[in-house]
Protein backbone atom coordinates (compact mmCIF):
# COMPACT_ATOMS: atom_id res chain seq x y z
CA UNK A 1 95.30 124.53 79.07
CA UNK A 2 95.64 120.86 81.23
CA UNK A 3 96.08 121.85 84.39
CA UNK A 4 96.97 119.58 87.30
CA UNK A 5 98.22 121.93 89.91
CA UNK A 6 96.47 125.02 91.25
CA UNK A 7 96.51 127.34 93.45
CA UNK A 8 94.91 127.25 95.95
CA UNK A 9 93.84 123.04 95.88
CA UNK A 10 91.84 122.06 95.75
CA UNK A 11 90.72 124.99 93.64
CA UNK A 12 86.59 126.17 95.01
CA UNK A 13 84.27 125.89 93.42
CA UNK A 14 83.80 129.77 92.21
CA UNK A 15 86.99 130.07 91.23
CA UNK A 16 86.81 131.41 87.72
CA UNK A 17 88.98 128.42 85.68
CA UNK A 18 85.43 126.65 85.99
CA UNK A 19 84.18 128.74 83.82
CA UNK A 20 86.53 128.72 80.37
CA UNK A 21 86.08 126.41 78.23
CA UNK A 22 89.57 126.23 77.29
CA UNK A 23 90.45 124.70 80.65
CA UNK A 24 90.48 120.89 81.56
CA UNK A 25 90.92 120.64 85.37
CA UNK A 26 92.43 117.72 86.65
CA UNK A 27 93.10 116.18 90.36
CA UNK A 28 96.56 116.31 91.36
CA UNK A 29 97.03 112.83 92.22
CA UNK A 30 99.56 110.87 89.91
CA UNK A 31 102.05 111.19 92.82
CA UNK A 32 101.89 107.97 94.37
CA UNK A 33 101.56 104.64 92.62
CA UNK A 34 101.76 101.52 94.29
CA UNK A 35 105.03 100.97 94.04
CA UNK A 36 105.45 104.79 95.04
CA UNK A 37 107.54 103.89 98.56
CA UNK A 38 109.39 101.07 97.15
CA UNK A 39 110.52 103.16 94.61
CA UNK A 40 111.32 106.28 96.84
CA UNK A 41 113.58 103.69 99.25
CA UNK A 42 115.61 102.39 96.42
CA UNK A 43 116.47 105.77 95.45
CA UNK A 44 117.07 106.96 98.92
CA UNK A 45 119.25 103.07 99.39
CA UNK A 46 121.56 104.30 96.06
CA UNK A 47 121.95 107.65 97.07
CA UNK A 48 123.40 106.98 100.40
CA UNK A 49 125.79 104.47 98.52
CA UNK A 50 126.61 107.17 96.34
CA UNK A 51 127.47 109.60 99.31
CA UNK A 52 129.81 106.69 100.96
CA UNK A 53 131.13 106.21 97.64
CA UNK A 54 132.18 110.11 97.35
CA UNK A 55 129.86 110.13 93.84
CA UNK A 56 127.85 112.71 92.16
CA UNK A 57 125.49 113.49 91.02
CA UNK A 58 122.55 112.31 93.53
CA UNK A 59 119.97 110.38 91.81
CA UNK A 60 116.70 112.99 91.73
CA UNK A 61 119.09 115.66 93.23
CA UNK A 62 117.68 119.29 92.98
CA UNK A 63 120.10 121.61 92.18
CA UNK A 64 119.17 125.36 93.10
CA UNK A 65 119.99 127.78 89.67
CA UNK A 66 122.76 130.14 89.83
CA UNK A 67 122.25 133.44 91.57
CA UNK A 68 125.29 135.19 89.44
């Protein structure tokens, strides 16, 4: 297993994942580039256009799943 994300992070250092050697451990950092906040303000520019414009879906929108 690649893992990126654990729980808790960053994970200590006695945590057992250390310890198998079918476990790479990387840092969780691939978030922000450095366009990271010019990207995140065009998307948040065209999604307001889209709400004046009465369009769907949102770009990036997270829709919750179904609870029927």
């Amino acid at each position: 297993a690649a893992l990126n994300v654990t729980d808790s992070e960053p994970l200590p250092e006695d945590h057992p994942l250390w310890t198998f050697k079918n476990v790479l451990i990387m840092p969780h950092n691939a978030g922000h580039t450095s366009r990271h906040y010019e990207r995140l303000a065009d998307i948040a520019a065209r999604n307001v256009e889209l709400i004046e414009n009465g369009t769907s879906p949102l770009e990036n929108q997270v829709v919750p799943a179904s609870s029927t």
